[in-house]
Protein backbone atom coordinates (compact mmCIF):
# COMPACT_ATOMS: atom_id res chain seq x y z
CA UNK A 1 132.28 88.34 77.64
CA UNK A 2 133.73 88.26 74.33
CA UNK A 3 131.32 87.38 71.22
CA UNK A 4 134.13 86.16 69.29
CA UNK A 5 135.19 84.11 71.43
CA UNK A 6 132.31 82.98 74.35
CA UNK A 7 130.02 83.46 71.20
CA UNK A 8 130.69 79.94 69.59
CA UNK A 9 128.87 78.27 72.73
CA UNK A 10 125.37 80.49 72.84
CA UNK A 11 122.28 78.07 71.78
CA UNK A 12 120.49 79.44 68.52
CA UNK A 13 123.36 81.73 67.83
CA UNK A 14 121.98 82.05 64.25
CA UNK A 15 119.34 83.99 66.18
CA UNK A 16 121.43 86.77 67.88
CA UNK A 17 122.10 90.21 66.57
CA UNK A 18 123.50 93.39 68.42
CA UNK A 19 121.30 96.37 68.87
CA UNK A 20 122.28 99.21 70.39
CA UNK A 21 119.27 100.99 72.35
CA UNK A 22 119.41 103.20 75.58
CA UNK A 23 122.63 103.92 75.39
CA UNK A 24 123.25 99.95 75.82
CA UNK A 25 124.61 97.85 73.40
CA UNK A 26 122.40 94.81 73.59
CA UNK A 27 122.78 91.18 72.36
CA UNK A 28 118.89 90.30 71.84
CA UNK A 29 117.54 87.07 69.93
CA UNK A 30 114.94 86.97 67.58
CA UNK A 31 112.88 84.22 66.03
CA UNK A 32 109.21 82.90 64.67
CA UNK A 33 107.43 84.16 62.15
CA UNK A 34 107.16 88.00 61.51
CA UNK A 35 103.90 88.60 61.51
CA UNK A 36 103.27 86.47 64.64
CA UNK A 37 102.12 87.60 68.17
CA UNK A 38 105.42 89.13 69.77
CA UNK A 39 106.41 87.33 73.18
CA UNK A 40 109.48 88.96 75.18
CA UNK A 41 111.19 86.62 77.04
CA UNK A 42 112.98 88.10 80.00
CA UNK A 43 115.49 85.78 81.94
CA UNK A 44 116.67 85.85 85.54
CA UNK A 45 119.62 86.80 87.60
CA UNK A 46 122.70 85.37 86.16
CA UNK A 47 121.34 83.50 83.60
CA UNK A 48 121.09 84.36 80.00
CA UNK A 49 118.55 84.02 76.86
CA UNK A 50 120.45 80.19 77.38
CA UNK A 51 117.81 79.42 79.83
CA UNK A 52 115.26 79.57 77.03
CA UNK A 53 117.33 77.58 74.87
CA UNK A 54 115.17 74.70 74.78
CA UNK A 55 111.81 76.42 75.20
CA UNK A 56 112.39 79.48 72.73
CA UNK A 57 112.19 76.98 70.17
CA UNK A 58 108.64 74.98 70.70
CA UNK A 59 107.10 78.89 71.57
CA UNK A 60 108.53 80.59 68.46
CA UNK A 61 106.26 77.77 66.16
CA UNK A 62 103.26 80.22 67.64
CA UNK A 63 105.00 83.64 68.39
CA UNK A 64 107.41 85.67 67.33
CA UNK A 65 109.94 85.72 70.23
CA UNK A 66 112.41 88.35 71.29
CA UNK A 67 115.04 87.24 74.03
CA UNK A 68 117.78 90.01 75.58
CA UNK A 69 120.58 89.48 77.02
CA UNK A 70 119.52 91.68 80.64
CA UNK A 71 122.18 94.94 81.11
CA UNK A 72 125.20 93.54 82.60
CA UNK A 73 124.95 90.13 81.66
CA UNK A 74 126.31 88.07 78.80
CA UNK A 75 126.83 90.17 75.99
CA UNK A 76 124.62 93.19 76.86
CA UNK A 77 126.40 96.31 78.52
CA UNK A 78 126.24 97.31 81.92
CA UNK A 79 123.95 100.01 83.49
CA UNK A 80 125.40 102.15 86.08
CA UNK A 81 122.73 101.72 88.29
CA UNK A 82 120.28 98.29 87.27
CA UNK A 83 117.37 99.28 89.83
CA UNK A 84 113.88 97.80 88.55
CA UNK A 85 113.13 101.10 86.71
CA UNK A 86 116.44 101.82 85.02
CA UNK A 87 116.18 98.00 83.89
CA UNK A 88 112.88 98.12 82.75
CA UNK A 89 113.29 101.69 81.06
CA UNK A 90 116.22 100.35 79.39
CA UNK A 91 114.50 96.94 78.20
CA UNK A 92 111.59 99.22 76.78
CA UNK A 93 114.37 101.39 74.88
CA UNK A 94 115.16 98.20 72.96
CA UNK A 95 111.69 97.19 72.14
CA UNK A 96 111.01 100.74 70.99
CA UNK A 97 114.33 100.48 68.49
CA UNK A 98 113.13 96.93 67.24
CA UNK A 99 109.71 98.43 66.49
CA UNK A 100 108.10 95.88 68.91
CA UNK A 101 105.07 95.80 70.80
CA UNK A 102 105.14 92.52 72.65
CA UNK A 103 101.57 91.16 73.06
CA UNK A 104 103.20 88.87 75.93
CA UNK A 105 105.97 89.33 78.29
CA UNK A 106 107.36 86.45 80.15
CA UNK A 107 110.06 86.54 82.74
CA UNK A 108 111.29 83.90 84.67
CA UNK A 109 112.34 84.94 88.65
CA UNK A 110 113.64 88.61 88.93
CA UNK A 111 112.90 88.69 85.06
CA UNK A 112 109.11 88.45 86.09
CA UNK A 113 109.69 91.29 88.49
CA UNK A 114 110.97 93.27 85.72
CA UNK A 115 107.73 92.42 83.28
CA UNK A 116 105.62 93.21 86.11
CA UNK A 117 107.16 96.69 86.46
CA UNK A 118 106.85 97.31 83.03
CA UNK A 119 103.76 96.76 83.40
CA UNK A 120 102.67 98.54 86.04
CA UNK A 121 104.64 101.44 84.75
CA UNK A 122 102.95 101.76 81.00
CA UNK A 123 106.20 100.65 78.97
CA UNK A 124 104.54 98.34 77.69
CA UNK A 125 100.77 97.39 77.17
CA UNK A 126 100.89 93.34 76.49
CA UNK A 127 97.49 91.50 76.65
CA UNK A 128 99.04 89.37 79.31
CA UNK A 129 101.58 88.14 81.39
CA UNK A 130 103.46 84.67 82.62
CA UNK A 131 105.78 84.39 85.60
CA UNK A 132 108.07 81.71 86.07
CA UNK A 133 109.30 81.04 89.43
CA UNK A 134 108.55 84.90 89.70
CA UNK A 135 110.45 86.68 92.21
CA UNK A 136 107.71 89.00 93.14
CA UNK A 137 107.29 89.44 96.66
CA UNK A 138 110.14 89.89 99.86
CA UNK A 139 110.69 86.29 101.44
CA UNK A 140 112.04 85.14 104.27
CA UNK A 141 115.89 84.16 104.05
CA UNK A 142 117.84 84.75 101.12
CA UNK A 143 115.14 86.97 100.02
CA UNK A 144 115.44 89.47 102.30
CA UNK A 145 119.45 89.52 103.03
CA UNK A 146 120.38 89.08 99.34
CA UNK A 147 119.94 92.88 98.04
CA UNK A 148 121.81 93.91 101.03
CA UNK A 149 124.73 91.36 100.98
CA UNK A 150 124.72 91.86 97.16
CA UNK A 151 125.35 95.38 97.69
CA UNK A 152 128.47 94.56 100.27
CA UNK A 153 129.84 92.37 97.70
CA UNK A 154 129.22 94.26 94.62
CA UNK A 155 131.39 97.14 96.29
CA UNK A 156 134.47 95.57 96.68
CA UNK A 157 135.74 95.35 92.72
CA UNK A 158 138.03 91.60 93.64
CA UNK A 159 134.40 90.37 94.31
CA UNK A 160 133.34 89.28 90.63
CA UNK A 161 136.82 87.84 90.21
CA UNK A 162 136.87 85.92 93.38
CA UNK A 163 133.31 84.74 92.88
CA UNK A 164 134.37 83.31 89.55
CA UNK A 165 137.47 81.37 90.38
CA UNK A 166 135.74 79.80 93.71
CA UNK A 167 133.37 78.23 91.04
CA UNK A 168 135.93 75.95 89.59
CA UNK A 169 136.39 74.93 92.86
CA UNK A 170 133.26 73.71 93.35
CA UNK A 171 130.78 71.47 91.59
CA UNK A 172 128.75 73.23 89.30
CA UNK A 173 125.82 70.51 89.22
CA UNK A 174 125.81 70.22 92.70
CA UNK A 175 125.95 74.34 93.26
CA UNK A 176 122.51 74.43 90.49
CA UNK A 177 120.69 72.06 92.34
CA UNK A 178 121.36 72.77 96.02
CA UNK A 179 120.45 76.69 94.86
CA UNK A 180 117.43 75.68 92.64
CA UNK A 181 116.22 72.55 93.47
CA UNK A 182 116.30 71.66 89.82
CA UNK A 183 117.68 68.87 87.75
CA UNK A 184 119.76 70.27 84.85
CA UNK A 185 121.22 68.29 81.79
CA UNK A 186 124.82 68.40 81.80
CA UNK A 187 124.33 70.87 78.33
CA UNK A 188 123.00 73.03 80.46
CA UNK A 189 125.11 72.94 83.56
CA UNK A 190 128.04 73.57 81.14
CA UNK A 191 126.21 77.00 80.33
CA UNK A 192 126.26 78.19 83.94
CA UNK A 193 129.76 77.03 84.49
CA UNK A 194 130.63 79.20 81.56
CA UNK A 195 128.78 82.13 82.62
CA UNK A 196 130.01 82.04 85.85
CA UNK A 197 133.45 82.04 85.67
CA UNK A 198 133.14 84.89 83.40
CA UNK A 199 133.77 88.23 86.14
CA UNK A 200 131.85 90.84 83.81
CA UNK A 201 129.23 88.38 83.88
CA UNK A 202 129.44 87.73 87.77
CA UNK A 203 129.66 90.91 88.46
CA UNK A 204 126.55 92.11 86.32
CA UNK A 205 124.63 89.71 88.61
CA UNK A 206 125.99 91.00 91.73
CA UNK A 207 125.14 94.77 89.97
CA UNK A 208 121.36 93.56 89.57
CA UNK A 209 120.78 91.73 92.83
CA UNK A 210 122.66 94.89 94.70
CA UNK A 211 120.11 97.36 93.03
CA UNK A 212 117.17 94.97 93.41
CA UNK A 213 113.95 96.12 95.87
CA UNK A 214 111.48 93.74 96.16
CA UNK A 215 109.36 96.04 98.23
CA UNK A 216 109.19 97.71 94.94
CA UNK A 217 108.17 94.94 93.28
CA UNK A 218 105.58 94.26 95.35
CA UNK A 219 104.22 97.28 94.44
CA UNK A 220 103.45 96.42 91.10
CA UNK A 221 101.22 93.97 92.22
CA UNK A 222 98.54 96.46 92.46
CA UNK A 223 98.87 98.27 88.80
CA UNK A 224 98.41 95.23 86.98
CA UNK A 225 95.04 94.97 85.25
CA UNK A 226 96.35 92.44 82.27
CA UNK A 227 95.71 88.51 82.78
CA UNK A 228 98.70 86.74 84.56
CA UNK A 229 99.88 83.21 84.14
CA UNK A 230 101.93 82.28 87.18
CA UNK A 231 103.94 78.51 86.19
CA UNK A 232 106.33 78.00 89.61
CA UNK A 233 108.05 74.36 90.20
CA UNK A 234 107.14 72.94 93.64
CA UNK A 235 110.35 72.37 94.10
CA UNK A 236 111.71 75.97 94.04
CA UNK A 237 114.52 76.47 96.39
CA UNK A 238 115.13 79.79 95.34
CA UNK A 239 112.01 81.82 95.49
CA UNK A 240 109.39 79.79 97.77
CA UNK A 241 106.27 78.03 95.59
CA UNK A 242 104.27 79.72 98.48
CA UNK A 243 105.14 83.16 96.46
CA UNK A 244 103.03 82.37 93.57
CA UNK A 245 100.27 81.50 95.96
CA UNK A 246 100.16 84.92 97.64
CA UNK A 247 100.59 86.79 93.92
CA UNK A 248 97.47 85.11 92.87
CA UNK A 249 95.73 86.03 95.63
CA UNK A 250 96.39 89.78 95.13
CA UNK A 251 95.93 89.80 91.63
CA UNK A 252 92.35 88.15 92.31
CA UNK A 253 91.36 90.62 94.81
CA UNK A 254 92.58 93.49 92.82
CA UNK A 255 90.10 92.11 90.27
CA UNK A 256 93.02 90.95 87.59
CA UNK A 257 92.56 87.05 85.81
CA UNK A 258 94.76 85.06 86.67
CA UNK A 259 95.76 81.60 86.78
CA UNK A 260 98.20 79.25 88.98
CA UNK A 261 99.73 76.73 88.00
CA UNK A 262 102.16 74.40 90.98
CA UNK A 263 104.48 72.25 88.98
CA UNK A 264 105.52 68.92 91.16
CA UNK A 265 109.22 67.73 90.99
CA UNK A 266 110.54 71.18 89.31
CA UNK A 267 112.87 73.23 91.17
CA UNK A 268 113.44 77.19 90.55
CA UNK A 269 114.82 76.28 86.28
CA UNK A 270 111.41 74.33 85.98
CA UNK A 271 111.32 75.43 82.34
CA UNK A 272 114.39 74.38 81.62
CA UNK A 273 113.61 70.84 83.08
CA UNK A 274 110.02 70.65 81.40
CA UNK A 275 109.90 73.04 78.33
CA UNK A 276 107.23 71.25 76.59
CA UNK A 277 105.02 71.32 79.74
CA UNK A 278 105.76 75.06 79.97
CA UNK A 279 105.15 75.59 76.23
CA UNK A 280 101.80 73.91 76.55
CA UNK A 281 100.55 76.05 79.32
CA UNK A 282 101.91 78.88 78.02
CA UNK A 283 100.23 78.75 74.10
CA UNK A 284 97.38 77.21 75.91
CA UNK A 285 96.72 80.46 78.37
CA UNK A 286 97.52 82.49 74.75
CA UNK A 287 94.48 81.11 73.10
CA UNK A 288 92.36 80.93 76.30
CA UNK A 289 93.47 85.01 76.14
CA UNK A 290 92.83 85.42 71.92
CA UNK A 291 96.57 86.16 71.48
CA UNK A 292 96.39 83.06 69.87
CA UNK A 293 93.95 81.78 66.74
């Protein structure tokens, strides 16, 4: 995607600056007060720091938030091979060139698989952690096929291109919700639309899903010791609500704080539906943690 052209349409635009860290040129957003609490917001497949658009705002009045474009997706470069370590190595790279140490990471879906393994790996040392919809365990369906089919796809180099004509075929709004189970403004259908008839954007996602393991994941479950705030809409058609349930589980027998919230009538973009609800929860957790006075 081209800044000077696809640029005009990003939300907060005034926020966006281009880094280059990890051998990636990133496009990362920054905004809140400098000397407040860093919170890394890490989106999920496909998306972009759009998804935060409306949230971003009501959280940066408490922290100071820093929002990447993921490798492969928007206006960040590619990685040659976006498996949960290269991603998360790379996504520490660019904290380490913007001097940040996030006190918070929060990642919505595969993004909370990727601030789980940074985690569990010692990139980063944040006082805690939320998950949105986090895509943090192997599910049945689409959860179990997907890294394999993405992989069959993202092989065949007509894929991203064919993917992103077939969606102007289609209706976008009806595509969103019968994936997610979510309600989304027509604002923010129009972003998705956008994003996915772009094939370096398509194909990014494709890149990611194809290189994902949850097994991995999983893994991480264990080697978290920070407090976890798990949000998940109980409407979630992409990763099952009953997800969350099992995560807290683990993290409570492993001996790690943490705390569930179900969110009725929210599908799998629940924070785009409710920001304010997630922005309460969220600060509230912070304080409830002492990241926040």
């Amino acid at each position: 995607m081209r800044w000077d052209i696809d640029g005009c349409h990003v939300p907060h635009r005034e926020w966006s600056r281009f880094i280059t860290a990890g051998g990636l040129k990133w496009h990362v957003q920054v905004a809140g007060r400098e000397e407040a609490p860093p919170l890394l917001l890490i989106h999920g497949t496909g998306a972009t720091t759009h998804s935060f658009a409306d949230l971003a705002p009501l959280l940066a009045q408490q922290f100071r938030v820093i929002i990447p474009d993921l490798p492969g997706h928007g206006f960040t470069q590619k990685l040659s091979t976006p498996d949960p370590d290269n991603v998360a190595k790379a996504v520490a790279a660019l904290l380490a060139e913007l001097g940040v140490a996030p006190a918070m990471v929060l990642g919505h879906s595969v993004g909370a698989a990727i601030a789980f393994t940074l985690a569990a790996q010692g990139l980063v040392q944040p006082n805690a952690l939320v998950a949105l919809g986090g895509a943090l365990l192997p599910f049945d369906g689409v959860g179990k096929v997907y890294p394999g089919l993405a992989k069959a796809l993202f092989v065949n180099p007509f894929m991203p291109a064919f993917f992103s004509f077939t969606t102007r075929l289609q209706s976008m709004p009806d595509l969103l919700q019968r994936w997610t189970g979510s309600r989304s403004t027509r604002e923010q259908v129009a972003h998705y639309e956008r994003l996915f008839r772009s094939p370096a954007h398509t194909g990014g996602a494709l890149a990611l899903m194809a290189h994902w393991d949850l097994d991995a994941i999983e893994r991480t479950i264990a080697h978290i010791h920070c407090p976890v705030l798990l949000l998940h809409g109980e409407r979630d058609k992409t990763v099952p609500p009953s997800t969350s349930h099992t995560v807290a589980r683990r993290l409570a027998h492993h001996g790690t704080k943490v705390v569930h919230h179900g969110l009725p009538g929210l599908g799998h973009l629940a924070h785009e539906e409710a920001p304010e609800r997630h922005a309460e929860l969220i600060t509230s957790f912070a304080r409830e943690r002492r990241i926040l006075d």
